[in-house]
C-alpha atoms as a PDB file:
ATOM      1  CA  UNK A   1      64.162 -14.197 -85.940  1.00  0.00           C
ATOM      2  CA  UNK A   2      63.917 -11.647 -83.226  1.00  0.00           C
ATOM      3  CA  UNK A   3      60.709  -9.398 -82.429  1.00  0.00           C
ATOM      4  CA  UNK A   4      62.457  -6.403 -82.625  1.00  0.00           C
ATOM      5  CA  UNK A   5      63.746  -7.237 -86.393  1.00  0.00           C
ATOM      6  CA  UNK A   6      60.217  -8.997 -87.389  1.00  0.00           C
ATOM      7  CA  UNK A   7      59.013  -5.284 -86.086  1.00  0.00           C
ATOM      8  CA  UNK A   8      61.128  -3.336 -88.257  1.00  0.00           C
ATOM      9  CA  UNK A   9      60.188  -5.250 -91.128  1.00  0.00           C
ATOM     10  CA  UNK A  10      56.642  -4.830 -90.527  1.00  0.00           C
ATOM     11  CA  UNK A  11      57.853  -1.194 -90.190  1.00  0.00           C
ATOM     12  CA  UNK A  12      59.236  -1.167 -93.635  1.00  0.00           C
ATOM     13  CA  UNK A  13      56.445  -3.028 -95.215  1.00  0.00           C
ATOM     14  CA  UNK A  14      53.803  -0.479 -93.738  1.00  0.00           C
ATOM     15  CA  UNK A  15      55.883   2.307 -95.174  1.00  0.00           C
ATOM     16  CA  UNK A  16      56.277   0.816 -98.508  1.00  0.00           C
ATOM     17  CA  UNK A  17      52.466   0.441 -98.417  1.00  0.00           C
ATOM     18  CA  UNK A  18      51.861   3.787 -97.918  1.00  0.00           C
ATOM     19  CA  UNK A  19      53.617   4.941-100.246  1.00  0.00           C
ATOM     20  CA  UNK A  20      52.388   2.728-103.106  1.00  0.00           C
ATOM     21  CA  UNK A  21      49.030   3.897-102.414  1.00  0.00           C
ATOM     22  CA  UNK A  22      49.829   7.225-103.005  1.00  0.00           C
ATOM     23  CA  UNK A  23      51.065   6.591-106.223  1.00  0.00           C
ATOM     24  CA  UNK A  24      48.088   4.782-106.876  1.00  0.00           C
ATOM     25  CA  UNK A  25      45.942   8.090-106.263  1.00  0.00           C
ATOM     26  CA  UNK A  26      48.583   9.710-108.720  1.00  0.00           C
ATOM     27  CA  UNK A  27      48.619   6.930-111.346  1.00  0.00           C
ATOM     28  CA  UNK A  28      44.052   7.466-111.070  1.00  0.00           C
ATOM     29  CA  UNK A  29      44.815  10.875-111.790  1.00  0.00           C
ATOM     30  CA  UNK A  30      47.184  11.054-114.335  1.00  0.00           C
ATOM     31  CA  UNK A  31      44.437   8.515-115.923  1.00  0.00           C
ATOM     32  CA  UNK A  32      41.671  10.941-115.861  1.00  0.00           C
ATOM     33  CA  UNK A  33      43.896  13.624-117.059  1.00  0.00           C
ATOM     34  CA  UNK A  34      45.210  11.425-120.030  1.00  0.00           C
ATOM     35  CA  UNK A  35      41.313   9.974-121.075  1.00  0.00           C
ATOM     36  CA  UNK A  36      40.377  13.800-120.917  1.00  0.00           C
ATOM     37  CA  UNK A  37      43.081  14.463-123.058  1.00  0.00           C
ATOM     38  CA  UNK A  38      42.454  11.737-125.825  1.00  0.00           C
ATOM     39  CA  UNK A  39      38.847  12.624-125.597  1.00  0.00           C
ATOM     40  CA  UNK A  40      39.930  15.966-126.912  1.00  0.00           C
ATOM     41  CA  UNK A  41      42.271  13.813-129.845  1.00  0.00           C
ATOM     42  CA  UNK A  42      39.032  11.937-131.038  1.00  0.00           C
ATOM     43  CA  UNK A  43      36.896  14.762-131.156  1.00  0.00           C
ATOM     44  CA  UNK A  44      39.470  16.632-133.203  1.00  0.00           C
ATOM     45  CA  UNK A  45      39.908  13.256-135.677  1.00  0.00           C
ATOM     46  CA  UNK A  46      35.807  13.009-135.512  1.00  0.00           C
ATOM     47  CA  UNK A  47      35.731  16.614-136.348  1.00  0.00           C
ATOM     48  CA  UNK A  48      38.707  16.321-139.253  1.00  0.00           C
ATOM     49  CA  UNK A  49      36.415  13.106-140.764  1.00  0.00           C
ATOM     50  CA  UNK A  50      40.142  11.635-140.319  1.00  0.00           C
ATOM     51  CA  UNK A  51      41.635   8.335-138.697  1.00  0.00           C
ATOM     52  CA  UNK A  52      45.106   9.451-138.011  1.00  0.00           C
ATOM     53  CA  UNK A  53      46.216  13.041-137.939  1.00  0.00           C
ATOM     54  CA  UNK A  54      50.625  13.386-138.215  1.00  0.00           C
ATOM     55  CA  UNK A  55      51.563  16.615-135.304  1.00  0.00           C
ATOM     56  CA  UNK A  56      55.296  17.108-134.710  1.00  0.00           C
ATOM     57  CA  UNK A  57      55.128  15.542-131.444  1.00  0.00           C
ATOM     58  CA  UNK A  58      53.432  12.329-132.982  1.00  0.00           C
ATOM     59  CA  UNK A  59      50.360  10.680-134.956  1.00  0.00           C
ATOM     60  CA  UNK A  60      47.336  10.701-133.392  1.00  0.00           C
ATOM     61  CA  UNK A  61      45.464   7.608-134.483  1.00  0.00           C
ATOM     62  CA  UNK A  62      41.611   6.781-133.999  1.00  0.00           C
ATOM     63  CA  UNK A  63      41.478   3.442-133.393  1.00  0.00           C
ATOM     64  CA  UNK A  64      38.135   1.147-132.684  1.00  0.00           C
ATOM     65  CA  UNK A  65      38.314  -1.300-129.557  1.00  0.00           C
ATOM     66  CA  UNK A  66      35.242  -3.914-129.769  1.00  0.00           C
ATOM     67  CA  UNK A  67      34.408  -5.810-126.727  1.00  0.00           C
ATOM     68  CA  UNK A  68      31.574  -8.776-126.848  1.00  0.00           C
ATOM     69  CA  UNK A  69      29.121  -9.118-123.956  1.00  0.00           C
ATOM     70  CA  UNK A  70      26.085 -11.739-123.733  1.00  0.00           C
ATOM     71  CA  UNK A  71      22.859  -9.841-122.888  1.00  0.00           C
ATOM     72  CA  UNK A  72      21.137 -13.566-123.291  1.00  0.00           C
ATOM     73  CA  UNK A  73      23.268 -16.731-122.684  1.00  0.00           C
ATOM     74  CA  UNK A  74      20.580 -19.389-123.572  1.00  0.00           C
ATOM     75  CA  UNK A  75      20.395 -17.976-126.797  1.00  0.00           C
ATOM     76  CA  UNK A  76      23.697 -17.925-127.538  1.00  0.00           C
ATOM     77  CA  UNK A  77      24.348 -21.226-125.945  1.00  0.00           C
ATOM     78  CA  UNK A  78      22.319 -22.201-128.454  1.00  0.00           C
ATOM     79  CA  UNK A  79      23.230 -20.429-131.760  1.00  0.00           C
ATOM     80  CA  UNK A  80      27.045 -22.127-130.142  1.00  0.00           C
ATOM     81  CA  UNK A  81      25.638 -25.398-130.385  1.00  0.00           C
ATOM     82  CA  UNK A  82      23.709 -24.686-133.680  1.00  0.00           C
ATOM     83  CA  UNK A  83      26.851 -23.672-135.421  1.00  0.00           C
ATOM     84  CA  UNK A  84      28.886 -26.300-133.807  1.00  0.00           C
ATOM     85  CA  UNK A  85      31.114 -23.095-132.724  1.00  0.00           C
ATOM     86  CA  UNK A  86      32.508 -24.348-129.267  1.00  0.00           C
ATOM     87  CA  UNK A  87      35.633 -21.633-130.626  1.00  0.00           C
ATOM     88  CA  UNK A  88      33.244 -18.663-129.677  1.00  0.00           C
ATOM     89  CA  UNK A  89      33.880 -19.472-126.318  1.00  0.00           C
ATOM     90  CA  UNK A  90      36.729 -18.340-123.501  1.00  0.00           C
ATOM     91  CA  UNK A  91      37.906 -21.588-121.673  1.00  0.00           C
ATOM     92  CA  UNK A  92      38.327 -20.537-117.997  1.00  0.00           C
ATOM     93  CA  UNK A  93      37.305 -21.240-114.198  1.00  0.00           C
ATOM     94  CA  UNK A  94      35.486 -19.149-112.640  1.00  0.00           C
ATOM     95  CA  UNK A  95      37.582 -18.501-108.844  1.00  0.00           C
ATOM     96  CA  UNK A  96      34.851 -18.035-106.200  1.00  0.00           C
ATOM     97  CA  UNK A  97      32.107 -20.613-107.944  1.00  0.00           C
ATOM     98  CA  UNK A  98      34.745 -23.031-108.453  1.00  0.00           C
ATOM     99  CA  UNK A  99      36.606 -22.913-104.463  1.00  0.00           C
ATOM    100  CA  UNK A 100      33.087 -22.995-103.670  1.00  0.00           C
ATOM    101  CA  UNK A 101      31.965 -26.101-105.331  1.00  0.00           C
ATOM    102  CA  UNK A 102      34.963 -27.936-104.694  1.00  0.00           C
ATOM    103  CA  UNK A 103      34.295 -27.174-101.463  1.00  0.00           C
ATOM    104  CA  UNK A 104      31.393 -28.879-100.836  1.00  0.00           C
ATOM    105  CA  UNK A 105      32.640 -32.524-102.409  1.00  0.00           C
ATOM    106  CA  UNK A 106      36.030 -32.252-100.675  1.00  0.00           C
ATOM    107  CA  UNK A 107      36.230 -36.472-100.777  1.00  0.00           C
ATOM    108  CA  UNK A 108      35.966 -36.206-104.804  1.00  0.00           C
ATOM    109  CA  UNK A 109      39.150 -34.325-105.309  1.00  0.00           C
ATOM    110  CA  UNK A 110      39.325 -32.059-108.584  1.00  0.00           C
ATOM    111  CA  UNK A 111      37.773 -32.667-111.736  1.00  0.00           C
ATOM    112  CA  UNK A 112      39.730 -34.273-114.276  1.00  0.00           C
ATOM    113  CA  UNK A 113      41.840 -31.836-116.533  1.00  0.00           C
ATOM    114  CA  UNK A 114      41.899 -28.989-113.571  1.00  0.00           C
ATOM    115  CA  UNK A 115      45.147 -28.611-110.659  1.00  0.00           C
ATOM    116  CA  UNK A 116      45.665 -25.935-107.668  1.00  0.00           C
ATOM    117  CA  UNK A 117      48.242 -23.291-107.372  1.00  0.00           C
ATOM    118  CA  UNK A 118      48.737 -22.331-103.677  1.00  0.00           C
ATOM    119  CA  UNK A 119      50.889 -20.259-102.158  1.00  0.00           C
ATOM    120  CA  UNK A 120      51.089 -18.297 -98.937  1.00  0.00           C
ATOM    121  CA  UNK A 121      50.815 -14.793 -99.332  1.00  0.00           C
ATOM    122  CA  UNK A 122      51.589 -12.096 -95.839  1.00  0.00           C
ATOM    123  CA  UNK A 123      49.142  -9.537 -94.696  1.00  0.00           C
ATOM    124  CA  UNK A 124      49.897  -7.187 -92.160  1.00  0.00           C
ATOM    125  CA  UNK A 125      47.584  -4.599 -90.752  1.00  0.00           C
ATOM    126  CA  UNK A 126      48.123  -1.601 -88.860  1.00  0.00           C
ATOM    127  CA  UNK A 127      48.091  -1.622 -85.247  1.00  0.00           C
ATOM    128  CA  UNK A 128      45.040  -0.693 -83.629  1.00  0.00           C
ATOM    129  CA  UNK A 129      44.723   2.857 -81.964  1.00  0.00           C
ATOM    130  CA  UNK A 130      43.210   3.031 -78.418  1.00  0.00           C
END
């Protein structure tokens, strides 16, 4: 491939870039203006003691979201093994800890049960201004 078509493409991928980070300062906006708006929706449901309210445009429905965190994981290591309730737990690997442990016993290989995706990925940067 020549260096003046490699350049254009850098050209075009610089460009595209740009632009997709704009959007991305649009899409964070549009965000806060949407939250601020369905702030407004579940104060009028709180207010109307109501869980879905019917408007010509559409229903607005209050809906509850629960998320679990661990505040103390030896204790609910334990109340797990109590309880025999292995289910309560997410089975993943944690990215960093793992490339980072692996790391370390290269000889060993992986761990039984685990593989590797890998792929090559570009970056480009801009050029530097002198």
């Amino acid at each position: 491939m020549s260096e003046n078509n490699l350049d254009e493409l850098v050209k075009i991928y610089l460009t595209i870039r740009s632009e997709r980070e704009k959007l991305e300062l649009q899409d964070k906006e549009l965000k806060n203006d949407l939250d601020a708006v369905a702030q407004k929706m579940l104060s009028i449901c709180n207010e109307a003691n109501a869980s879905s309210i019917k408007t010509v445009q559409g229903t607005v429905i209050k809906k509850l979201n629960e998320r679990f965190t661990l505040s103390d994981r030896s204790g609910f290591d334990a109340f797990v093994r109590e309880h025999d309730a292995i289910e309560l737990y997410e089975a993943r690997i944690h990215q960093g800890n793992f490339k980072e442990f692996i790391s370390e016993r290269t000889d060993e290989g992986l761990p039984p049960g685990v593989s590797v995706m890998r792929e090559f990925t570009i970056v480009v940067r801009k050029p530097t201004s002198n």
